[in-house]
C-alpha atoms as a PDB file:
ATOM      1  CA  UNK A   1      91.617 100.499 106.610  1.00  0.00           C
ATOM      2  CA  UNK A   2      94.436 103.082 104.883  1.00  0.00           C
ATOM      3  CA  UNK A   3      95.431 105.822 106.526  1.00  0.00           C
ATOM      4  CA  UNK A   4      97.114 108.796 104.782  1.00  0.00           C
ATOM      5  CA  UNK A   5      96.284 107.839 101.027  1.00  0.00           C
ATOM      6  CA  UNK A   6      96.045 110.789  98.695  1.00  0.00           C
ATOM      7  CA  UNK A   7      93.763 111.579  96.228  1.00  0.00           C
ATOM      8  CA  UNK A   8      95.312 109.762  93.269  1.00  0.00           C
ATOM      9  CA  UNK A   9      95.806 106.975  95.295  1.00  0.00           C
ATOM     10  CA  UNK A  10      92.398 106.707  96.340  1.00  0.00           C
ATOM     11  CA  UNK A  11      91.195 106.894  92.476  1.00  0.00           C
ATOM     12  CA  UNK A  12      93.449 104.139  92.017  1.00  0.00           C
ATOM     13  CA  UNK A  13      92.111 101.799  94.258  1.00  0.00           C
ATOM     14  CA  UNK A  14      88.486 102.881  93.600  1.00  0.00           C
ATOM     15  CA  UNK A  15      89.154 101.691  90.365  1.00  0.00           C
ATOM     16  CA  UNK A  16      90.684  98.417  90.887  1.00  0.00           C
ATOM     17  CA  UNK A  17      88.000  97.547  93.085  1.00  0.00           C
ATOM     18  CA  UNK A  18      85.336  98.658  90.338  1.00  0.00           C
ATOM     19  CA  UNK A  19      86.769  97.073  87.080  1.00  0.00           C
ATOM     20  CA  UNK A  20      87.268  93.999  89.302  1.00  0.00           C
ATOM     21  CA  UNK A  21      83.299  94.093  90.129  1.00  0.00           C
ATOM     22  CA  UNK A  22      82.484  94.309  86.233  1.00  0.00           C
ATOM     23  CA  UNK A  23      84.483  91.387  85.606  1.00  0.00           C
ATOM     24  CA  UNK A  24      82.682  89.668  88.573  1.00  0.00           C
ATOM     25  CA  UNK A  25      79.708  90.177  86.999  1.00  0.00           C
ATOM     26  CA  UNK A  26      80.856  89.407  83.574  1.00  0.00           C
ATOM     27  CA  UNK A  27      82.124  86.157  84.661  1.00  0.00           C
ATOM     28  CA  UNK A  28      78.563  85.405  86.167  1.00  0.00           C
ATOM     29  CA  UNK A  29      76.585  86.733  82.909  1.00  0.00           C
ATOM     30  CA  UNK A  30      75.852  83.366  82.265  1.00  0.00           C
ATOM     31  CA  UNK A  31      73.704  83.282  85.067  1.00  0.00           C
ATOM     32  CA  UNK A  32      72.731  86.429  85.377  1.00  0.00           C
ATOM     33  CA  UNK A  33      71.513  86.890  81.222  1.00  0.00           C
ATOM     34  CA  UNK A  34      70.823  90.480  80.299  1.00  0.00           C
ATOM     35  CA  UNK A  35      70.360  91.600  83.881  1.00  0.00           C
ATOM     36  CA  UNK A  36      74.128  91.796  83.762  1.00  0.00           C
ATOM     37  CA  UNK A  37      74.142  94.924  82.213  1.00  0.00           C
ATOM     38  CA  UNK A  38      72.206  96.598  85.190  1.00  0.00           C
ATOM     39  CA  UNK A  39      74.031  95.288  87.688  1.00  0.00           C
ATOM     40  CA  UNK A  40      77.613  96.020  86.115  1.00  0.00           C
ATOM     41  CA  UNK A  41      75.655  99.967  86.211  1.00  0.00           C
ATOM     42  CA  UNK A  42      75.598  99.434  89.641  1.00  0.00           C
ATOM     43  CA  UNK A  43      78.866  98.578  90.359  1.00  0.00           C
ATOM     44  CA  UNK A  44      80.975 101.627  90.756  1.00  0.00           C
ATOM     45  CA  UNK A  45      78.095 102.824  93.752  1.00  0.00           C
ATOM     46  CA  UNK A  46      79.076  99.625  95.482  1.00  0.00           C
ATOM     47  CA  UNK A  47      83.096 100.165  95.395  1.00  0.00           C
ATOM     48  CA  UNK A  48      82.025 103.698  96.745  1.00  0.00           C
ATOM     49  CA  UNK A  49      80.451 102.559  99.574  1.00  0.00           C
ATOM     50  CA  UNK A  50      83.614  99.644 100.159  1.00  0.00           C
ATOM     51  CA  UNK A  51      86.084 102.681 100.014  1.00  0.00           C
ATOM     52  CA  UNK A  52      83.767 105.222 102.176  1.00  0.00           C
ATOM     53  CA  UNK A  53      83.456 101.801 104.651  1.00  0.00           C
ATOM     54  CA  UNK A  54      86.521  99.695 104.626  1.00  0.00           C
ATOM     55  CA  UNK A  55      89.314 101.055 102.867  1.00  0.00           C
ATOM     56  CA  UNK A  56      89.458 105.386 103.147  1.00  0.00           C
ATOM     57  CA  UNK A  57      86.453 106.218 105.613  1.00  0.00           C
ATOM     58  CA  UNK A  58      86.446 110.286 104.992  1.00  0.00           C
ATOM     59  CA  UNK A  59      84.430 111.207 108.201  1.00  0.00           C
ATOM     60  CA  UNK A  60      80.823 110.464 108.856  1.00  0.00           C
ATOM     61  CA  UNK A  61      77.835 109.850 106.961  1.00  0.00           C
ATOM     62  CA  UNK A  62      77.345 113.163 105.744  1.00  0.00           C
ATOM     63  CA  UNK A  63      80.842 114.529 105.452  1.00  0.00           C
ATOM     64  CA  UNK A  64      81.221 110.870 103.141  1.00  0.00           C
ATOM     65  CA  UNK A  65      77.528 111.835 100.880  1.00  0.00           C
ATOM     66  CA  UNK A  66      78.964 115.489 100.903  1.00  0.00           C
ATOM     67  CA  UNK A  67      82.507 114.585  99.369  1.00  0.00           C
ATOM     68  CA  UNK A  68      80.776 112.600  96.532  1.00  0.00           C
ATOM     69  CA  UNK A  69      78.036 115.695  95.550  1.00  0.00           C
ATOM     70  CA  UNK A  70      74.957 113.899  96.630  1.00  0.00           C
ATOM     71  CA  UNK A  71      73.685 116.636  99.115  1.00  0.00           C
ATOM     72  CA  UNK A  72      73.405 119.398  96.282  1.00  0.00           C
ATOM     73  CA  UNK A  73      71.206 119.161  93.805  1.00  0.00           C
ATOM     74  CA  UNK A  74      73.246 121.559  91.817  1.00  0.00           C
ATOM     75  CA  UNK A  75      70.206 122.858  89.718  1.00  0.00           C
ATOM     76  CA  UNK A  76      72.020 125.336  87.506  1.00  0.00           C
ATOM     77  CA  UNK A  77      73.667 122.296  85.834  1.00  0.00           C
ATOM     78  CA  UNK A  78      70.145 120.594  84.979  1.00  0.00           C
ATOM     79  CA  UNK A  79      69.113 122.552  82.109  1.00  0.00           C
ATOM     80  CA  UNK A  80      72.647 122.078  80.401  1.00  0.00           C
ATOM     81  CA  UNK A  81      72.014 118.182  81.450  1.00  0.00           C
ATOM     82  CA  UNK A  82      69.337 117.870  79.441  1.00  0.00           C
ATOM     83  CA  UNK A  83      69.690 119.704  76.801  1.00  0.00           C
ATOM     84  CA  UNK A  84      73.536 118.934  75.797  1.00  0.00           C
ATOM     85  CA  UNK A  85      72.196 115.297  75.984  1.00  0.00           C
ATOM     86  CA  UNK A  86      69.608 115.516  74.277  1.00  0.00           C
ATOM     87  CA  UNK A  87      71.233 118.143  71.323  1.00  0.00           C
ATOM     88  CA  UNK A  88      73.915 115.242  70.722  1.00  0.00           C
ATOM     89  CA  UNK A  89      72.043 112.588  69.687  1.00  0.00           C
ATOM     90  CA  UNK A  90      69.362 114.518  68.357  1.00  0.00           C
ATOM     91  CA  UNK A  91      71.605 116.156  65.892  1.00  0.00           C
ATOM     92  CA  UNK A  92      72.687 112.815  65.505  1.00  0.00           C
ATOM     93  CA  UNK A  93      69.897 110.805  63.994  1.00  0.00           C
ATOM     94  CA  UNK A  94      68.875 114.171  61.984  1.00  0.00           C
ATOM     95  CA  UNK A  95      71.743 113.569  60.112  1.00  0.00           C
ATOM     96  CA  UNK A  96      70.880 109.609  59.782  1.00  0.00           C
ATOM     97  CA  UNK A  97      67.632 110.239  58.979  1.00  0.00           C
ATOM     98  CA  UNK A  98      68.255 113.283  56.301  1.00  0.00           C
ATOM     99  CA  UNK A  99      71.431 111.773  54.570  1.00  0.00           C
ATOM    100  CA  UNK A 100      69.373 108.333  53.330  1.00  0.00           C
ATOM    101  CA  UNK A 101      71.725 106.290  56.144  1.00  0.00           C
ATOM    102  CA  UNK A 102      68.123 105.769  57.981  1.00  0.00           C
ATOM    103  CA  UNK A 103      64.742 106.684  58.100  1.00  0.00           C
ATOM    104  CA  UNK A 104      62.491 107.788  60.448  1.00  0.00           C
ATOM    105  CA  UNK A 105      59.612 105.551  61.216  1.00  0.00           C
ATOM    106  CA  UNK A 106      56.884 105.497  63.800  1.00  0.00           C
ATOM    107  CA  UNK A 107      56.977 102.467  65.548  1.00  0.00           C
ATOM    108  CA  UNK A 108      53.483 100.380  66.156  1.00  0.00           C
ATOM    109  CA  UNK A 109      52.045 101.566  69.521  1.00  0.00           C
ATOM    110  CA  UNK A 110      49.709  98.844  70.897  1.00  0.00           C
ATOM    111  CA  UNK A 111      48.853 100.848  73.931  1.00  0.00           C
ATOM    112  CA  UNK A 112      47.562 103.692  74.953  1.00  0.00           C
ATOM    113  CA  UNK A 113      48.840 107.230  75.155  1.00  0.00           C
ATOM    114  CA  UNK A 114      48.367 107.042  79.105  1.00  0.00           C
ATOM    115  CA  UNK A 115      50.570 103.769  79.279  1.00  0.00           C
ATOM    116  CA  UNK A 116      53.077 104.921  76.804  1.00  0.00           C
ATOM    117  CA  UNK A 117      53.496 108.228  78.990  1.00  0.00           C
ATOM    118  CA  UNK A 118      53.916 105.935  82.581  1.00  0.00           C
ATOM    119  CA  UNK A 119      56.017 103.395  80.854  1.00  0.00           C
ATOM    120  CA  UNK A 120      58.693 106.196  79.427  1.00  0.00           C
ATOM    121  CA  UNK A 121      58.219 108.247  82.637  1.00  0.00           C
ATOM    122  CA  UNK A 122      59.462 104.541  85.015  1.00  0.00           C
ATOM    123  CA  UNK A 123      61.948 104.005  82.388  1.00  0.00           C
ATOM    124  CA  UNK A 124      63.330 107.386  82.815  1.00  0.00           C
ATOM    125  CA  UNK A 125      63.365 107.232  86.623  1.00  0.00           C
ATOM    126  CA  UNK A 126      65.087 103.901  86.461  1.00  0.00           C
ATOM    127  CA  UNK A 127      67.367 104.964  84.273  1.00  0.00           C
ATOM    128  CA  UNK A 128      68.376 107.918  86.972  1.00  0.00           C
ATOM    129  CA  UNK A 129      68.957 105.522  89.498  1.00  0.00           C
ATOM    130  CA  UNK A 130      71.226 103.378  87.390  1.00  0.00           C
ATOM    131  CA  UNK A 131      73.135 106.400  85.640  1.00  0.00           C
ATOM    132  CA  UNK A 132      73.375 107.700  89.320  1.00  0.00           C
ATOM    133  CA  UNK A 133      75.003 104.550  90.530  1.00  0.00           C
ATOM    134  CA  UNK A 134      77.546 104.740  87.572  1.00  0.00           C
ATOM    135  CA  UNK A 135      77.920 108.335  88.183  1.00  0.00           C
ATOM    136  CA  UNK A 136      78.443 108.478  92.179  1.00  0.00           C
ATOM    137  CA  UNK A 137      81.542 106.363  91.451  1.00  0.00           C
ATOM    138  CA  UNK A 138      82.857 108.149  88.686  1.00  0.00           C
ATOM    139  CA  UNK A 139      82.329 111.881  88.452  1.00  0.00           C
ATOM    140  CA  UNK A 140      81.208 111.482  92.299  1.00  0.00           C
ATOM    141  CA  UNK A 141      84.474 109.700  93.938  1.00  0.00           C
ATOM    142  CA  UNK A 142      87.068 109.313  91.362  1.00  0.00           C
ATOM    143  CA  UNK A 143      87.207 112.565  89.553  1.00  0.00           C
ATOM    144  CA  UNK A 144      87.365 114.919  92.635  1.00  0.00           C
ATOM    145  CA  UNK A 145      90.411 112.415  94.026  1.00  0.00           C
ATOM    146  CA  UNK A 146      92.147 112.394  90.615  1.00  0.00           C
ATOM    147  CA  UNK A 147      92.010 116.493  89.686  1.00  0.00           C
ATOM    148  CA  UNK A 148      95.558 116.912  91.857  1.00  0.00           C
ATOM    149  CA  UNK A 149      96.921 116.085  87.875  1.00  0.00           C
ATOM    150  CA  UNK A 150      94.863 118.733  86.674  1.00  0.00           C
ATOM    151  CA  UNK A 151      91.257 119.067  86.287  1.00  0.00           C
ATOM    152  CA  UNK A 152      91.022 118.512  81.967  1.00  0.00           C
ATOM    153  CA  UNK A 153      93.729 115.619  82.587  1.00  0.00           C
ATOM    154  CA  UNK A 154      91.337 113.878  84.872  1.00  0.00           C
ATOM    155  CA  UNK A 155      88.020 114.479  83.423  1.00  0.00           C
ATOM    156  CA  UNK A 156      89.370 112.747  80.308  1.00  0.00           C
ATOM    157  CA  UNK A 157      91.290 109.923  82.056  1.00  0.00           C
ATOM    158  CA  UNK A 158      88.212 108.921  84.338  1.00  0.00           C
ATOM    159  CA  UNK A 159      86.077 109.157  81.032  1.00  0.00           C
ATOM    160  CA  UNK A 160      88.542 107.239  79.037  1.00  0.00           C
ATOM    161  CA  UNK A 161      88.475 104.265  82.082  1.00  0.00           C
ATOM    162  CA  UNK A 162      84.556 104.576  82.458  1.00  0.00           C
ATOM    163  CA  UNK A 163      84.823 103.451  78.863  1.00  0.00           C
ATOM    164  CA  UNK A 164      87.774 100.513  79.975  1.00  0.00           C
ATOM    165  CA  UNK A 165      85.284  99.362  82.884  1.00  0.00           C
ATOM    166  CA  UNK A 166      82.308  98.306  80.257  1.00  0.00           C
ATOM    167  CA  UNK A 167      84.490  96.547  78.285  1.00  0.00           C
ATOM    168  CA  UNK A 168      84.188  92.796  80.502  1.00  0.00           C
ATOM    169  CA  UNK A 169      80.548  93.191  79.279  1.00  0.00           C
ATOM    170  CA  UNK A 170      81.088  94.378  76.177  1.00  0.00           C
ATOM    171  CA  UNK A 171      84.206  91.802  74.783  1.00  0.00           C
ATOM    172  CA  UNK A 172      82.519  88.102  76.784  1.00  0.00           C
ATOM    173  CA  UNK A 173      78.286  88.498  76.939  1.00  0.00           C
ATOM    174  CA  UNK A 174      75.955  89.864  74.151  1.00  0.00           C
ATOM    175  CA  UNK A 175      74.418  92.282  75.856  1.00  0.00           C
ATOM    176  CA  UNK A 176      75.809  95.531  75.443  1.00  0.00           C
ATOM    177  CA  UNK A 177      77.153  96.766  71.384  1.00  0.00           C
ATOM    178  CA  UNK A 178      76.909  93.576  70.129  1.00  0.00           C
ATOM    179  CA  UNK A 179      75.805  94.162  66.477  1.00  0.00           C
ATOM    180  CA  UNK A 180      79.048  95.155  65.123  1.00  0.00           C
ATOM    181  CA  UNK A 181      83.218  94.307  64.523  1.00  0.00           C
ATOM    182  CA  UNK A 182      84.775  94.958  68.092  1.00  0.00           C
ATOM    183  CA  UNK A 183      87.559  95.945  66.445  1.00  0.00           C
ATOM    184  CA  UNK A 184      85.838  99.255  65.194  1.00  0.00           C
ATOM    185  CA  UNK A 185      83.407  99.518  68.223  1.00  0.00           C
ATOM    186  CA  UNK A 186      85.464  99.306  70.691  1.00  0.00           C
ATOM    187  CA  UNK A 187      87.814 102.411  69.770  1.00  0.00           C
ATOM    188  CA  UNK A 188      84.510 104.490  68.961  1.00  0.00           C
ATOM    189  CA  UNK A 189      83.389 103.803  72.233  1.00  0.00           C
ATOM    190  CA  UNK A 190      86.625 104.654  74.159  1.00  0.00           C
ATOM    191  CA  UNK A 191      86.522 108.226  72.377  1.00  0.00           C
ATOM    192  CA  UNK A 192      82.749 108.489  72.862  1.00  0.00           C
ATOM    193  CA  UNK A 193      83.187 108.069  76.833  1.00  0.00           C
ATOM    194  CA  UNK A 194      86.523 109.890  77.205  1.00  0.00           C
ATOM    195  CA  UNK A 195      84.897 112.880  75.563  1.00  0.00           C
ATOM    196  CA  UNK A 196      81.623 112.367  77.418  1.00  0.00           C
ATOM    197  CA  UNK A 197      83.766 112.544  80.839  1.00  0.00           C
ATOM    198  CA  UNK A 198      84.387 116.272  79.503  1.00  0.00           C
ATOM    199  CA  UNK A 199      80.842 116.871  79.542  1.00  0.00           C
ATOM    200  CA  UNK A 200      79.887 114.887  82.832  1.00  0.00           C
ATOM    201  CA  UNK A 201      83.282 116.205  84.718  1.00  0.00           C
ATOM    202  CA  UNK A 202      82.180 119.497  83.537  1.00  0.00           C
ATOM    203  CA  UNK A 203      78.903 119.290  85.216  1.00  0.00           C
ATOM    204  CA  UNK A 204      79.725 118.109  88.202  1.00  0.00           C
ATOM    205  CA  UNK A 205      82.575 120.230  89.171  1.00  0.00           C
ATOM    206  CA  UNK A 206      80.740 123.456  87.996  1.00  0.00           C
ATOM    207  CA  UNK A 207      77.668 122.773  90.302  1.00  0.00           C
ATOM    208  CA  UNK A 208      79.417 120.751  93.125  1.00  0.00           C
ATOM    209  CA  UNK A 209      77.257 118.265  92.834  1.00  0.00           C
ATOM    210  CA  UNK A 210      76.770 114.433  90.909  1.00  0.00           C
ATOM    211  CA  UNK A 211      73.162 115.154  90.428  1.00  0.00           C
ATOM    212  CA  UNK A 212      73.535 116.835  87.018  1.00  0.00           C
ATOM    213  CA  UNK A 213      75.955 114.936  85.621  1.00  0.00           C
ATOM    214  CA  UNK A 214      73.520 111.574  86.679  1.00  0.00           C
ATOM    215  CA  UNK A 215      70.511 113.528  84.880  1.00  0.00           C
ATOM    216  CA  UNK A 216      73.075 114.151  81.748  1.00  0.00           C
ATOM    217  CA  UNK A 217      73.812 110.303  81.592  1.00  0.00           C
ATOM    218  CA  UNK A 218      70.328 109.127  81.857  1.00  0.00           C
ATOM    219  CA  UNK A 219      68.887 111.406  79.447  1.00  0.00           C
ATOM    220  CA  UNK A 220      71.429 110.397  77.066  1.00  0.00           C
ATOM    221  CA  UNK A 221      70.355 106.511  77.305  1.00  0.00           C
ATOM    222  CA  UNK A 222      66.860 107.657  77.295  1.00  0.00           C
ATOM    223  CA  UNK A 223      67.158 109.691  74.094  1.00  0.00           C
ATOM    224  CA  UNK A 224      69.344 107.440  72.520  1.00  0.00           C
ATOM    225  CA  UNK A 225      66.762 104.582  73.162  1.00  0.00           C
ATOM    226  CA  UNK A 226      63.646 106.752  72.045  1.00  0.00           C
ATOM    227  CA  UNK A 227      65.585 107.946  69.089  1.00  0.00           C
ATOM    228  CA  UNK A 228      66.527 104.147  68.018  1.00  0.00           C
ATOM    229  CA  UNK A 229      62.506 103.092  68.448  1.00  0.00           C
ATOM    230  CA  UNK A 230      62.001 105.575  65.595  1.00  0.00           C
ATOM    231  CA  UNK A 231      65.119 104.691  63.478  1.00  0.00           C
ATOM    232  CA  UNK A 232      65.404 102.522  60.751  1.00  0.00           C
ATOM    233  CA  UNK A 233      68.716 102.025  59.954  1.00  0.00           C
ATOM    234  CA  UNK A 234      70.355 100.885  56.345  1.00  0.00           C
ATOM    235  CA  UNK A 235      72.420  98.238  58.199  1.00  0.00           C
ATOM    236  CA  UNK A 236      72.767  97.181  61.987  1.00  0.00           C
ATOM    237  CA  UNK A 237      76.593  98.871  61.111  1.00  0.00           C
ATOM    238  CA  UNK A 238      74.925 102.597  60.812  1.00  0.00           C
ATOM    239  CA  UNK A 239      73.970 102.823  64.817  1.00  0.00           C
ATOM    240  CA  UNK A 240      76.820 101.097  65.826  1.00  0.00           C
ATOM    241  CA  UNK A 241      79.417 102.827  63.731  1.00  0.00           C
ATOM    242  CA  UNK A 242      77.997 106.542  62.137  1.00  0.00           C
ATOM    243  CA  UNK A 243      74.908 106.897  64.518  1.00  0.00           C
ATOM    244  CA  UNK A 244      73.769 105.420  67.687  1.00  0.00           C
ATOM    245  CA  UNK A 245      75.292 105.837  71.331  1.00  0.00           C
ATOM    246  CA  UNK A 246      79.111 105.898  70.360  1.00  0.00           C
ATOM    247  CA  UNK A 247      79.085 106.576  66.151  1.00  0.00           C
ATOM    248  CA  UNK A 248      80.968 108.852  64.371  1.00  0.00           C
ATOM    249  CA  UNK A 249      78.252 111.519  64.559  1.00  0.00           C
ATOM    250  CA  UNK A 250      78.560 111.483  68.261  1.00  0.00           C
ATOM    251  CA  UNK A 251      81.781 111.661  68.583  1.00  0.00           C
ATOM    252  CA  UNK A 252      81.801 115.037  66.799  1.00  0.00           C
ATOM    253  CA  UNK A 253      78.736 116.469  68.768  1.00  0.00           C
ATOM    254  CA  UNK A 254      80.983 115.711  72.178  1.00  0.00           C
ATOM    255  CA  UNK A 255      84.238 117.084  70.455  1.00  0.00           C
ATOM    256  CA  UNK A 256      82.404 120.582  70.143  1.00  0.00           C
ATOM    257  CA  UNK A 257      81.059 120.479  73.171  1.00  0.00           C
ATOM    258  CA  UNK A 258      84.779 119.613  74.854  1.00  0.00           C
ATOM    259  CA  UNK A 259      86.232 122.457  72.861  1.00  0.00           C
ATOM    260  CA  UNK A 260      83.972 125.171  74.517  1.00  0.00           C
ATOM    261  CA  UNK A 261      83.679 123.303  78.074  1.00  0.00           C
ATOM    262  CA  UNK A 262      87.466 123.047  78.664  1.00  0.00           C
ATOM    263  CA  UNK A 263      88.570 126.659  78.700  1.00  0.00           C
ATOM    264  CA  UNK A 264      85.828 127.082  80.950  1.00  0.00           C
ATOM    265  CA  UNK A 265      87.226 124.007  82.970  1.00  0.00           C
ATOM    266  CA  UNK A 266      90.317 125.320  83.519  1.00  0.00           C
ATOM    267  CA  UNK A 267      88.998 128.317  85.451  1.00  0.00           C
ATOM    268  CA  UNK A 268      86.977 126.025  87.366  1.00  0.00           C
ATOM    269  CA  UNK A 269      88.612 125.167  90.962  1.00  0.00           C
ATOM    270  CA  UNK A 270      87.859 121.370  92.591  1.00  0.00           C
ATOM    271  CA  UNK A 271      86.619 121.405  96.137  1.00  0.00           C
ATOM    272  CA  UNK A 272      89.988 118.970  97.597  1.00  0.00           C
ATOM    273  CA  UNK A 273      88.291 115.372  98.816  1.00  0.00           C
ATOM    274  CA  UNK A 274      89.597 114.125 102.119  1.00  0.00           C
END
């Protein structure tokens, strides 16, 4: 165990340990197939629990849940959550759909209405977990250590390395942005998760708590995943570069939204972490 690390320093080593999980798991995707991508999600809750345990205990079980927002549900976030996820992409594929770049299509349902409902509803809840284990690690732990640079400096470097850490899955296994040049996709995602840590930092330093930044994240694979299912793109290159999770149109729905969070950020003080 290390005693006396600050903040910064914990960050740090959180992050280490984290990118060095994803390239575990990268370097076992072989075996693993496209359950690598889950278990990369999970990562960042397991390099938590290793600092919380091993490396910078912060006090007992509950101060430790308490310092990473998991005892508030921070409620007045959840609407915001939601909707600011779901407004981005929505506006998104409008724009695919009414400029020719796509269409919108109703994909063949085999099922019925009462499956469909249960099957999105378990998706959605899965997803929660999963964007919760990304979250817990980075809005939770490492953006509450970081903020002694500054709250807007942090929010965008922990966004800007949440976008580093998916790159051992992205760069050696075909399971995550495969369908176009890396070359292009890789900078669009960088900027897509470095202004997305705006939004998520945003959330979970205005309520206290991870929980709405989680809900943010997993409504914003859900949508994007619904909104695909009715998409039919021009090329493979129109979700991956224009539309999609990390296109062009993206990036400009976040870049608003950073432009009215951060003044409102910089008002905003950060409870200090142990």
């Amino acid at each position: 165990m290390l005693s006396g690390l600050g903040g910064a320093a914990k960050a740090a080593i959180f992050y280490v340990i984290t990118l060095g999980l994803a390239l575990v798991v990268a370097l076992f995707s072989g075996t693993l197939g496209e359950a690598s991508l889950i278990v990369t999600m999970l990562t960042p809750a397991v390099a938590v629990v290793i600092m919380l345990l091993a490396v910078a205990p912060e006090g007992g079980l509950r101060a430790a849940l308490a310092s990473v927002g998991i005892t508030r549900a921070g409620l007045r976030g959840w609407p915001f959550a939601i909707l600011g996820s779901a407004a981005i992409l929505l506006a998104s594929y409008v724009i695919l759909w009414a400029t020719g770049l796509a269409s919108f299509a109703v994909p063949a349902i085999s099922r019925s209405v009462a499956d469909v409902g249960l099957n999105m509803t378990v998706s959605l809840a899965v997803g929660l977990v999963l964007a919760l284990g990304e979250e817990v690690g980075w809005r939770g732990y490492m953006l509450p250590r970081l903020a002694v640079i500054g709250l807007v400096p942090a929010m965008l470097i922990v966004g800007f390395l949440h976008g580093v850490w998916h790159l051992p899955l992205m760069l050696t296994t075909p399971y995550y942005h495969s369908g176009g040049n890396m070359m292009i996709v890789v900078p669009l995602f960088l900027v897509t998760l470095t202004l997305a840590g705006v939004f998520y930092g945003y959330l979970r330093v205005w309520t206290g708590s991870v929980w709405p930044a989680a809900i943010a994240h997993a409504v914003y694979n859900f949508v994007w995943g619904v909104l695909t299912e009715f998409t039919v793109p021009t090329s493979p290159e129109v979700l991956e570069y224009i539309g999609g999770e990390s296109g062009i149109l993206v990036i400009a729905g976040l870049a608003v939204f950073a432009l009215i969070i951060v003044p409102r950020a910089r008002s905003l003080s950060v409870a200090p972490a142990a």
